[in-house]
N, C-alpha and C. Protein backbone atom coordinates (compact mmCIF):
# COMPACT_ATOMS: atom_id res chain seq x y z
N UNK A 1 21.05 -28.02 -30.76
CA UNK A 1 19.96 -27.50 -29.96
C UNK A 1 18.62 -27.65 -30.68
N UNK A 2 18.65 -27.17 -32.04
CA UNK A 2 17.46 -27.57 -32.33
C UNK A 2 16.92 -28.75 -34.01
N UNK A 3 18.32 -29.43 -33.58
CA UNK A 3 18.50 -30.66 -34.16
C UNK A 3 17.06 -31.65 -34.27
N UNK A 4 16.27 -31.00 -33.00
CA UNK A 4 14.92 -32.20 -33.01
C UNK A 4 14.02 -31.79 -34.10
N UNK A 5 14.18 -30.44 -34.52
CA UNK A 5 13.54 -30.15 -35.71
C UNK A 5 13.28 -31.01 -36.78
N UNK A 6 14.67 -31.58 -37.24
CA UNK A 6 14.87 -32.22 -38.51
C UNK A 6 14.87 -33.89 -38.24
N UNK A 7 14.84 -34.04 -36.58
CA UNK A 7 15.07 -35.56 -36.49
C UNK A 7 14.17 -36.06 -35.91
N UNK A 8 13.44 -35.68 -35.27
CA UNK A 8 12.05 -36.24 -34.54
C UNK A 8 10.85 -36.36 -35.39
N UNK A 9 9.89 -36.62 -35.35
CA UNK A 9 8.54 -36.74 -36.08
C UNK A 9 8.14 -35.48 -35.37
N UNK A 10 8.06 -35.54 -34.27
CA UNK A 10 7.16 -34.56 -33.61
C UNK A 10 7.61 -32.99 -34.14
N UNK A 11 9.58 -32.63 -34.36
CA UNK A 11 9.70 -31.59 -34.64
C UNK A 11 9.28 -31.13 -36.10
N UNK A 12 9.23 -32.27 -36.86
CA UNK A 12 9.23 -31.87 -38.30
C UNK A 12 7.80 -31.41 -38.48
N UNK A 13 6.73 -31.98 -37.29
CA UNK A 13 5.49 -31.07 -37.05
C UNK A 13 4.96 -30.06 -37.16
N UNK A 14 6.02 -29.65 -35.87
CA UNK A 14 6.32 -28.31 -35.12
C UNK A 14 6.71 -27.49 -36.14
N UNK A 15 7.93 -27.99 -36.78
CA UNK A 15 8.44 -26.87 -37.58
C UNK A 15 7.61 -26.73 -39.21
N UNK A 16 6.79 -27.57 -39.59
CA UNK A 16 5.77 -27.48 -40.62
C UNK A 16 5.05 -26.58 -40.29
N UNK A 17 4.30 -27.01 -38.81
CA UNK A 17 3.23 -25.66 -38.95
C UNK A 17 4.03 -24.13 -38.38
N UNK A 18 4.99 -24.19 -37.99
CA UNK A 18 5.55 -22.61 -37.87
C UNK A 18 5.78 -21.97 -38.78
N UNK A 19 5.87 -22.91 -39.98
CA UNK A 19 6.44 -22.65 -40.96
C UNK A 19 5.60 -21.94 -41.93
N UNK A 20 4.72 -22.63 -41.76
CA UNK A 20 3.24 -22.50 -42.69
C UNK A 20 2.39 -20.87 -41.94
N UNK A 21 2.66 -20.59 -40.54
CA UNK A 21 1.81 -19.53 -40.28
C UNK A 21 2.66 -18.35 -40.89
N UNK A 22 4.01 -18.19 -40.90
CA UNK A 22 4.29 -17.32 -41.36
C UNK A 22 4.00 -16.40 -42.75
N UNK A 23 4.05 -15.69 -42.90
CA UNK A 23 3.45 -14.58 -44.25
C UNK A 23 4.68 -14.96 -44.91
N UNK A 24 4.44 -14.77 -46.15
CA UNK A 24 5.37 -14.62 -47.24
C UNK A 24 5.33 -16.43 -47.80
N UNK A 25 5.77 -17.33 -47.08
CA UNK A 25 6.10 -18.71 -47.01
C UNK A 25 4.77 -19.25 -46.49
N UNK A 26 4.52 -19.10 -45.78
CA UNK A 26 2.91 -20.44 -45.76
C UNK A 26 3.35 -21.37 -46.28
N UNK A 27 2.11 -21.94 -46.23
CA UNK A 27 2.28 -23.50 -46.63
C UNK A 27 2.86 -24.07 -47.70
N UNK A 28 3.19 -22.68 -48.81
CA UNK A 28 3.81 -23.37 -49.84
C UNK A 28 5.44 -23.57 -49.69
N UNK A 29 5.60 -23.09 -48.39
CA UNK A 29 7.17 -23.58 -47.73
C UNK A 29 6.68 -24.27 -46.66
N UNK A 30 5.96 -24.55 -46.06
CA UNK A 30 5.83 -25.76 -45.18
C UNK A 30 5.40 -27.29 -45.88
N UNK A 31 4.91 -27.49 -46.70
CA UNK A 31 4.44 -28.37 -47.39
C UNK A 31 5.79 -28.99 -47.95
N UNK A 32 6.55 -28.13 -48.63
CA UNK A 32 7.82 -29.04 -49.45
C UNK A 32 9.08 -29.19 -47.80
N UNK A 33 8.57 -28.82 -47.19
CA UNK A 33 9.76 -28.93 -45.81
C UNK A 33 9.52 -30.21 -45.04
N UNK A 34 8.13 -30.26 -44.83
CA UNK A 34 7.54 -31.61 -43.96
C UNK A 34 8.13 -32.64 -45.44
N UNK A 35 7.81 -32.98 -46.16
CA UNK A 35 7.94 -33.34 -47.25
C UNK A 35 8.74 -34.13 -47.51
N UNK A 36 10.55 -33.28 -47.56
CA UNK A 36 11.48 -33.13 -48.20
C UNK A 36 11.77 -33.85 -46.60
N UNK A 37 11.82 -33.58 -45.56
CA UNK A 37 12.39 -34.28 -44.28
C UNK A 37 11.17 -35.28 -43.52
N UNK A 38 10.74 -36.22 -44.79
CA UNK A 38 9.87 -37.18 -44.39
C UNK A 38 8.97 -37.37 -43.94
N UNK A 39 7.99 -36.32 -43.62
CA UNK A 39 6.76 -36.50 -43.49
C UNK A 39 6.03 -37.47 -44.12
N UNK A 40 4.79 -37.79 -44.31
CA UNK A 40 4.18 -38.59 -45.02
C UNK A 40 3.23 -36.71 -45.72
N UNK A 41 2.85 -37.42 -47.13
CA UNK A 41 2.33 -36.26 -48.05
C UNK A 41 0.90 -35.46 -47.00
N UNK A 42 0.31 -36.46 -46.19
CA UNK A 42 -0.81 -35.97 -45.97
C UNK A 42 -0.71 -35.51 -44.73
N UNK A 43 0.01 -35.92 -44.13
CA UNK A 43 0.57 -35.64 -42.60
C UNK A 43 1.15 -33.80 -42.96
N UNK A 44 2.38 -33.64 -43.63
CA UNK A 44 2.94 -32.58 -44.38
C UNK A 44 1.61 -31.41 -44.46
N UNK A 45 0.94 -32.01 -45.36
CA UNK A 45 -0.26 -30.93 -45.49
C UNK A 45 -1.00 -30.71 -45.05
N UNK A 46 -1.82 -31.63 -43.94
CA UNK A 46 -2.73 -31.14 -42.96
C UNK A 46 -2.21 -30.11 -42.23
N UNK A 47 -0.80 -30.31 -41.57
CA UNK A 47 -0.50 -30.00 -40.70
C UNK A 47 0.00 -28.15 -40.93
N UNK A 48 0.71 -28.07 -42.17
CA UNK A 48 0.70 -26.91 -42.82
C UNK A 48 -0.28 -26.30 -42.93
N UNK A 49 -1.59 -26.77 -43.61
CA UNK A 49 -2.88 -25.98 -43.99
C UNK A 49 -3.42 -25.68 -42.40
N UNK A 50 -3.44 -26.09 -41.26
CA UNK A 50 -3.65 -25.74 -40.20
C UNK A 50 -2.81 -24.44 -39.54
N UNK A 51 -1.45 -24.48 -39.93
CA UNK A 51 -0.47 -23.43 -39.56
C UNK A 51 -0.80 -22.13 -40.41
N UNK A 52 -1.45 -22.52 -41.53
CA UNK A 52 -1.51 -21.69 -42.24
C UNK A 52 -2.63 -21.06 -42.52
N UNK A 53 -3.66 -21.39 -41.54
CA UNK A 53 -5.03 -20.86 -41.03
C UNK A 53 -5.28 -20.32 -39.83
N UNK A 54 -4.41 -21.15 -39.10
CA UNK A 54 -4.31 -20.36 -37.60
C UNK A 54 -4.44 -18.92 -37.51
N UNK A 55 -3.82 -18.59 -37.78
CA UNK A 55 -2.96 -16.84 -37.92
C UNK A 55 -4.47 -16.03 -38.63
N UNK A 56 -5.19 -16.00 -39.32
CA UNK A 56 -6.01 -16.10 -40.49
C UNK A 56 -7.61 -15.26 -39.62
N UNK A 57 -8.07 -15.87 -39.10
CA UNK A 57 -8.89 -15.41 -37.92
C UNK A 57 -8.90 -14.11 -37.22
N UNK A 58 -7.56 -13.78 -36.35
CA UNK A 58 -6.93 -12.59 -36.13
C UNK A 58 -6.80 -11.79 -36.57
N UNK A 59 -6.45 -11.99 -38.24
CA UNK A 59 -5.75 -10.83 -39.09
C UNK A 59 -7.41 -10.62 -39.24
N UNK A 60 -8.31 -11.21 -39.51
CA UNK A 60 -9.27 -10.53 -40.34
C UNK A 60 -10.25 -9.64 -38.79
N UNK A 61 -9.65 -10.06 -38.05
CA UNK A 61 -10.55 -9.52 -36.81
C UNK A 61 -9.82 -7.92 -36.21
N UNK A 62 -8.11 -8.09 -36.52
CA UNK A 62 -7.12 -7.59 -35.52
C UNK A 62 -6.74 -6.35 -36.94
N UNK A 63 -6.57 -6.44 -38.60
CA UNK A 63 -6.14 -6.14 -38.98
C UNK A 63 -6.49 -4.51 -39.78
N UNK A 64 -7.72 -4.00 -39.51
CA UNK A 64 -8.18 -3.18 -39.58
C UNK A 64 -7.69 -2.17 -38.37
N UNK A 65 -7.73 -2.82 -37.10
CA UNK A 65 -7.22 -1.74 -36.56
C UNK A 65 -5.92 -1.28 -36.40
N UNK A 66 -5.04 -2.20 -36.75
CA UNK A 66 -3.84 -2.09 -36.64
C UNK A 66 -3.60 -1.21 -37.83
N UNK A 67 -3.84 -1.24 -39.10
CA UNK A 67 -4.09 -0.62 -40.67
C UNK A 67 -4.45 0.69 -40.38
N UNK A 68 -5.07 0.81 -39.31
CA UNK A 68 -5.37 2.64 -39.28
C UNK A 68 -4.53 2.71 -38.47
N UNK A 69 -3.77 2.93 -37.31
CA UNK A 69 -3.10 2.90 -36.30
C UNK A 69 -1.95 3.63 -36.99
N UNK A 70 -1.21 2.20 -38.08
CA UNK A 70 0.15 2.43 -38.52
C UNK A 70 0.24 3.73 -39.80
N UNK A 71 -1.04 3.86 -40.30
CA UNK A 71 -1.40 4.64 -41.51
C UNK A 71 -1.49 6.13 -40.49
N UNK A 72 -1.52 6.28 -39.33
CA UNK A 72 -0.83 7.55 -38.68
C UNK A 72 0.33 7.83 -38.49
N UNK A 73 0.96 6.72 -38.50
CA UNK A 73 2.44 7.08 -38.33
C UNK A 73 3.19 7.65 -39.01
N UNK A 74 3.94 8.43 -38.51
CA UNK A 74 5.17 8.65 -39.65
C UNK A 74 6.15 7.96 -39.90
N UNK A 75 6.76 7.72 -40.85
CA UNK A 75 8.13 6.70 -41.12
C UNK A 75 7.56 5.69 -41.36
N UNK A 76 8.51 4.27 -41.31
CA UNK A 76 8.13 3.24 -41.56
C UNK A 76 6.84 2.51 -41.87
N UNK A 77 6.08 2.89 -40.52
CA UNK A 77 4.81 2.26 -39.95
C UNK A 77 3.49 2.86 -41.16
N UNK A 78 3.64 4.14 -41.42
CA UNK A 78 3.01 4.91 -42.32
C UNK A 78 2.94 4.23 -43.47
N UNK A 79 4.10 4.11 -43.90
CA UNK A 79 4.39 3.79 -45.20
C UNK A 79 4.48 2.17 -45.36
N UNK A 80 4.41 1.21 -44.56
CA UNK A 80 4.44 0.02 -44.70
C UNK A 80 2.93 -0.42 -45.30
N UNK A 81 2.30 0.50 -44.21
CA UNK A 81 0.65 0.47 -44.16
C UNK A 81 0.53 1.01 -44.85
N UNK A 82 0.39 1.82 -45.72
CA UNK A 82 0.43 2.65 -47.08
C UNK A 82 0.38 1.77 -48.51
N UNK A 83 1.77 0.73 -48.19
CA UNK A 83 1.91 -0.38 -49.10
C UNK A 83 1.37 -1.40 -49.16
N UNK A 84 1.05 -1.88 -47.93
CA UNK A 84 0.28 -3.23 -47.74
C UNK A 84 -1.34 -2.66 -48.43
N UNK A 85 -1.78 -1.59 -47.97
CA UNK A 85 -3.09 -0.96 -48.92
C UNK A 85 -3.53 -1.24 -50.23
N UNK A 86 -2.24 -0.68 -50.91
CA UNK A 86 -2.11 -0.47 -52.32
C UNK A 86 -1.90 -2.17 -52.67
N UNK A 87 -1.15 -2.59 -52.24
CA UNK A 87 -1.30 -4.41 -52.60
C UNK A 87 -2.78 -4.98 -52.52
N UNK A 88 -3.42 -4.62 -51.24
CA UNK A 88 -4.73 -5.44 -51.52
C UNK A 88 -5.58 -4.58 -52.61
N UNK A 89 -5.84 -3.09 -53.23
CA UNK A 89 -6.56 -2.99 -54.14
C UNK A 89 -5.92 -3.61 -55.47
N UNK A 90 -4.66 -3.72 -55.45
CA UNK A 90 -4.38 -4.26 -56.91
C UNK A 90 -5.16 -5.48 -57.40
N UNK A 91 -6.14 -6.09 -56.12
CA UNK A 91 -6.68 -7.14 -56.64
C UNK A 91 -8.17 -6.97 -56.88
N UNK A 92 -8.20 -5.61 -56.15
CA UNK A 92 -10.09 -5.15 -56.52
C UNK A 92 -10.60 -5.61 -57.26
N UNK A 93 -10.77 -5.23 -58.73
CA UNK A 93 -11.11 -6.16 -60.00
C UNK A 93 -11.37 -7.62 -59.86
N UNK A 94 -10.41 -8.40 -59.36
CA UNK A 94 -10.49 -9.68 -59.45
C UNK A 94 -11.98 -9.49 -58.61
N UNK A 95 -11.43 -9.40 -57.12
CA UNK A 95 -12.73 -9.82 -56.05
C UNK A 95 -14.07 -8.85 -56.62
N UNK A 96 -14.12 -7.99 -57.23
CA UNK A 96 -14.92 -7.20 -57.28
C UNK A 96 -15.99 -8.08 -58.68
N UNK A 97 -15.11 -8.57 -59.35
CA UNK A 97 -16.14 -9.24 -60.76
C UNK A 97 -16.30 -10.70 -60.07
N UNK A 98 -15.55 -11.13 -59.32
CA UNK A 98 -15.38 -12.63 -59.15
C UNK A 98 -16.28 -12.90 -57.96
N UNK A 99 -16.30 -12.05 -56.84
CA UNK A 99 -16.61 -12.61 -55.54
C UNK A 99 -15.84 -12.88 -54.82
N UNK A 100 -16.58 -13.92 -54.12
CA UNK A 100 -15.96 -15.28 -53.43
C UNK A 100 -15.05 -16.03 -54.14
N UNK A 101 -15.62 -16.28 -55.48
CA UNK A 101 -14.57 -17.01 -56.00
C UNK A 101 -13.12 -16.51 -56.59
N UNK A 102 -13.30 -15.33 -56.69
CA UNK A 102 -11.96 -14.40 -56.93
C UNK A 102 -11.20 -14.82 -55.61
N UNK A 103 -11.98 -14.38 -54.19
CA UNK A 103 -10.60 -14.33 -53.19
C UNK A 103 -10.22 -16.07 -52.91
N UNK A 104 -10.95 -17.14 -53.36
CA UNK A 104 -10.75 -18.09 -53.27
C UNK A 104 -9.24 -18.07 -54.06
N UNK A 105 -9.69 -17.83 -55.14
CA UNK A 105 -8.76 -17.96 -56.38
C UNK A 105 -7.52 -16.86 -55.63
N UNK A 106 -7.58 -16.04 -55.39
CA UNK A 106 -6.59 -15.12 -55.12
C UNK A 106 -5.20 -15.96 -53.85
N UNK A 107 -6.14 -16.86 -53.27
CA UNK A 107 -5.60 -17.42 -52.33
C UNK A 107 -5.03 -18.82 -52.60
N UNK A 108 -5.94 -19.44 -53.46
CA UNK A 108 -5.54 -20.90 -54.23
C UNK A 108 -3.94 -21.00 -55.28
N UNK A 109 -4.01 -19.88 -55.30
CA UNK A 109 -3.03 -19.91 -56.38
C UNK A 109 -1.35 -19.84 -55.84
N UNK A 110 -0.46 -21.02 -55.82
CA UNK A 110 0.55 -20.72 -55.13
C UNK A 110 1.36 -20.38 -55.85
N UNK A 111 1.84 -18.97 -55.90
CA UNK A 111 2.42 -18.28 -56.49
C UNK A 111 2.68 -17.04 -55.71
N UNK A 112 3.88 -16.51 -55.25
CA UNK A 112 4.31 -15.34 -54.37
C UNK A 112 3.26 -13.97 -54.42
N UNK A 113 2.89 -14.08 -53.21
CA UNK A 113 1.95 -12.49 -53.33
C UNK A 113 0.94 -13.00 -53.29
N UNK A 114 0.25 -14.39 -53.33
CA UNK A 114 -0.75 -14.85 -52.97
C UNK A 114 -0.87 -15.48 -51.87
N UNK A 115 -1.78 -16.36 -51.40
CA UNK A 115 -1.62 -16.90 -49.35
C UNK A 115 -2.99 -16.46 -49.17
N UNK A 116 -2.79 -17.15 -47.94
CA UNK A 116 -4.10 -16.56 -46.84
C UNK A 116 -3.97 -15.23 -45.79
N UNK A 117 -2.58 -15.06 -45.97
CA UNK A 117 -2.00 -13.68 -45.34
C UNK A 117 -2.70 -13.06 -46.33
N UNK A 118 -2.33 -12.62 -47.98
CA UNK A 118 -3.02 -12.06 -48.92
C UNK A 118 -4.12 -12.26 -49.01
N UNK A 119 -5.44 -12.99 -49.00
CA UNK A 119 -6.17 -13.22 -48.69
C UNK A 119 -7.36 -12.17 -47.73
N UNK A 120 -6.89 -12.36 -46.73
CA UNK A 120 -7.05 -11.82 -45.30
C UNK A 120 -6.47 -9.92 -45.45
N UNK A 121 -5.43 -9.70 -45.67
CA UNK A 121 -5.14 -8.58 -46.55
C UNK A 121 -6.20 -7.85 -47.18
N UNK A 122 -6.61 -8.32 -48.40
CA UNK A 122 -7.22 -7.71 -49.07
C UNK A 122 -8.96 -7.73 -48.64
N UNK A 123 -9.12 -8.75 -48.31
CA UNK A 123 -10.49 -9.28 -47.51
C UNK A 123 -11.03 -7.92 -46.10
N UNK A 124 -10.02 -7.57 -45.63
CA UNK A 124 -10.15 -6.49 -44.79
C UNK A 124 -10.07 -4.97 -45.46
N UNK A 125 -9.03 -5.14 -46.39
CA UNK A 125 -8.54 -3.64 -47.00
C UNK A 125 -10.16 -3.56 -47.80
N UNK A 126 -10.73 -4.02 -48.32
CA UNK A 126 -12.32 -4.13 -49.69
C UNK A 126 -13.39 -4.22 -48.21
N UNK A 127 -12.89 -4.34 -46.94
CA UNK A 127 -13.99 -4.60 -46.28
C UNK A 127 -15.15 -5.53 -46.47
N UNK A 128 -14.53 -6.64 -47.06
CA UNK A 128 -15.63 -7.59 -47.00
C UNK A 128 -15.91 -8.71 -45.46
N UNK A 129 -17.12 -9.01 -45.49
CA UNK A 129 -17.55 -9.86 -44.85
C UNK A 129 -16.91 -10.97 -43.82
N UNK A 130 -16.59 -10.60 -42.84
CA UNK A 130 -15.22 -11.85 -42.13
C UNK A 130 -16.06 -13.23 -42.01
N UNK A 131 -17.23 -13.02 -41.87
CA UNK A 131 -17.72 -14.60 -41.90
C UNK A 131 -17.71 -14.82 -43.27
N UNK A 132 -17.83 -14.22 -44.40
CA UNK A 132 -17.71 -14.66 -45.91
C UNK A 132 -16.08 -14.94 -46.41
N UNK A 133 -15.68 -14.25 -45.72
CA UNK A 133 -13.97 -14.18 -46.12
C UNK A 133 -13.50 -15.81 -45.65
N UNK A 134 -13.75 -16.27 -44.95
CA UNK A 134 -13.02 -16.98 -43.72
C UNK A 134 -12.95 -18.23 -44.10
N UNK A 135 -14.34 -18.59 -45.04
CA UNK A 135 -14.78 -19.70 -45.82
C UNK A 135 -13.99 -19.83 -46.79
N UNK A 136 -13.92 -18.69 -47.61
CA UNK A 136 -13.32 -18.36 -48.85
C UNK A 136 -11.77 -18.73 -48.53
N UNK A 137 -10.61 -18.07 -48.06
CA UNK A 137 -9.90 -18.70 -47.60
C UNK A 137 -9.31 -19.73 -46.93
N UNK A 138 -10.29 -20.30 -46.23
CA UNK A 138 -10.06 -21.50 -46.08
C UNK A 138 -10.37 -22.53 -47.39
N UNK A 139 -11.15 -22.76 -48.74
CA UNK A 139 -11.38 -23.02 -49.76
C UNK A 139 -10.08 -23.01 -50.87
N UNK A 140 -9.72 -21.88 -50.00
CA UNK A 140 -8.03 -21.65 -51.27
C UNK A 140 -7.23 -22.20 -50.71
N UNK A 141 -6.83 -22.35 -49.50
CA UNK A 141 -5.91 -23.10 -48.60
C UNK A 141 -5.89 -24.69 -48.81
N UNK A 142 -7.23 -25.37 -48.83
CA UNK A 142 -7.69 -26.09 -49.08
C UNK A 142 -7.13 -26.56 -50.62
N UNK A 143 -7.14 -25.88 -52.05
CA UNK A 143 -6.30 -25.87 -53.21
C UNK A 143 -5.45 -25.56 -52.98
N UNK A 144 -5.00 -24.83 -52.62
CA UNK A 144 -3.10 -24.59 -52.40
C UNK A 144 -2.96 -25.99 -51.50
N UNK A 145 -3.16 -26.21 -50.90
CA UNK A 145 -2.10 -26.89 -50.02
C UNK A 145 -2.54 -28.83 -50.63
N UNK A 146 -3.36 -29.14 -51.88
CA UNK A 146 -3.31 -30.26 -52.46
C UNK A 146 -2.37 -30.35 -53.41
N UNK A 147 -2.16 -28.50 -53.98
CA UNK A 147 -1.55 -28.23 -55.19
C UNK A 147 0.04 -28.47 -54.73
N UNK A 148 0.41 -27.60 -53.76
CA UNK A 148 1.56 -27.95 -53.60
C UNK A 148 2.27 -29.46 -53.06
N UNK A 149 1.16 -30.08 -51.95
CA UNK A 149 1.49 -30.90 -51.81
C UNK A 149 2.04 -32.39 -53.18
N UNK A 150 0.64 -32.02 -54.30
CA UNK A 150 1.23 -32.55 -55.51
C UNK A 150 2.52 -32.59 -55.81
N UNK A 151 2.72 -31.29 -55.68
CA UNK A 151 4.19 -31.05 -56.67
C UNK A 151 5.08 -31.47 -55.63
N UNK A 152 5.18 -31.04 -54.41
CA UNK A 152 6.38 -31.13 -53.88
C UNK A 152 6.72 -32.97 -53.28
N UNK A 153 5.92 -33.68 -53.74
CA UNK A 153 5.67 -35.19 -53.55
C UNK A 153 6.36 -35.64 -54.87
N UNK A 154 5.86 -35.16 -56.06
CA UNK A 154 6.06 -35.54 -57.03
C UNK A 154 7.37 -35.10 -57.24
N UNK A 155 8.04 -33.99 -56.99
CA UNK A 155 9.27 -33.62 -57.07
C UNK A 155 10.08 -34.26 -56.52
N UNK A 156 10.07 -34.65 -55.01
CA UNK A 156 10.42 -36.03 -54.35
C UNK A 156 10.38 -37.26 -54.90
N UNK A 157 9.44 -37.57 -55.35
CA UNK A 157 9.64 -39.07 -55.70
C UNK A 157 10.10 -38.83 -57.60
N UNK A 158 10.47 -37.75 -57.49
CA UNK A 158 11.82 -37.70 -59.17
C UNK A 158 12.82 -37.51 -58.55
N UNK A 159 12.98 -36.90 -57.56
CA UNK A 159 14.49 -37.16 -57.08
C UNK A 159 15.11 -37.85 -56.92
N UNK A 160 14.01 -38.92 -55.91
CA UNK A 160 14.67 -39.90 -55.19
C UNK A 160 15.12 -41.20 -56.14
């Protein structure tokens, strides 16, 4: 059924950029997926860094209100939002001495707990600027997704 994923051009697309909007995985799991099931390197990463911006817009528009909403709740919702909080100040310092170039950096760096989900996260939680944020993340996306594409090309062509 969804065999066209892995065998079509068009699905390995599809499933790059779905892949890439998701939190946690972004593009630094869409990038080695297009990749690894033949994409071409640049095809792979456009198409990721797009999936992985999409989503990006919303959160910084949608995610404040949702952040107070769930921070009433009791149970889960409370406490999810509680946590997701405390994650974006752990990076205060950075954005706070760095700027722009902190959340660039915060976002450039592919390494778990970073992204444009994180990004966007913390960009709302510090209340900064959504037209300043938006640039900025897109700038890290922009390094992440050459960085990984590097590696996960280069890892490919040692395999193969």
């Amino acid at each position: 059924m969804f065999s066209w994923l892995t065998q079509t051009t068009l699905g390995k697309i599809v499933a790059t950029f779905i892949i890439s909007m998701l939190p946690v995985v972004e593009l630094r799991g869409g990038i080695p997926y297009g990749v690894g099931f033949g994409l071409s390197p640049l095809t792979a990463m456009l198409t990721a860094m797009i999936g992985n911006l999409l989503p990006i817009p919303f959160i910084l528009l949608l995610l404040d209100k949702i952040m107070e909403f769930c921070k009433k709740q009791k149970g889960f919702l409370g406490k999810f939002a509680n946590f997701l909080e405390q994650k974006a100040y752990k990076n205060k310092e950075t954005i706070d001495k760095y700027k722009a170039l902190g959340l660039i950096i915060l976002v450039a760096i592919p390494l778990p707990g970073t992204g444009a989900w994180t990004g966007a996260l913390v960009a709302t939680v510090l209340r900064m600027d959504r037209k300043k944020a938006f640039p900025c993340i897109c700038a890290g996306v922009l390094i992440a997704g050459i960085a990984v594409t590097v590696l996960s090309y280069g890892v490919k062509s040692i395999v193969s």
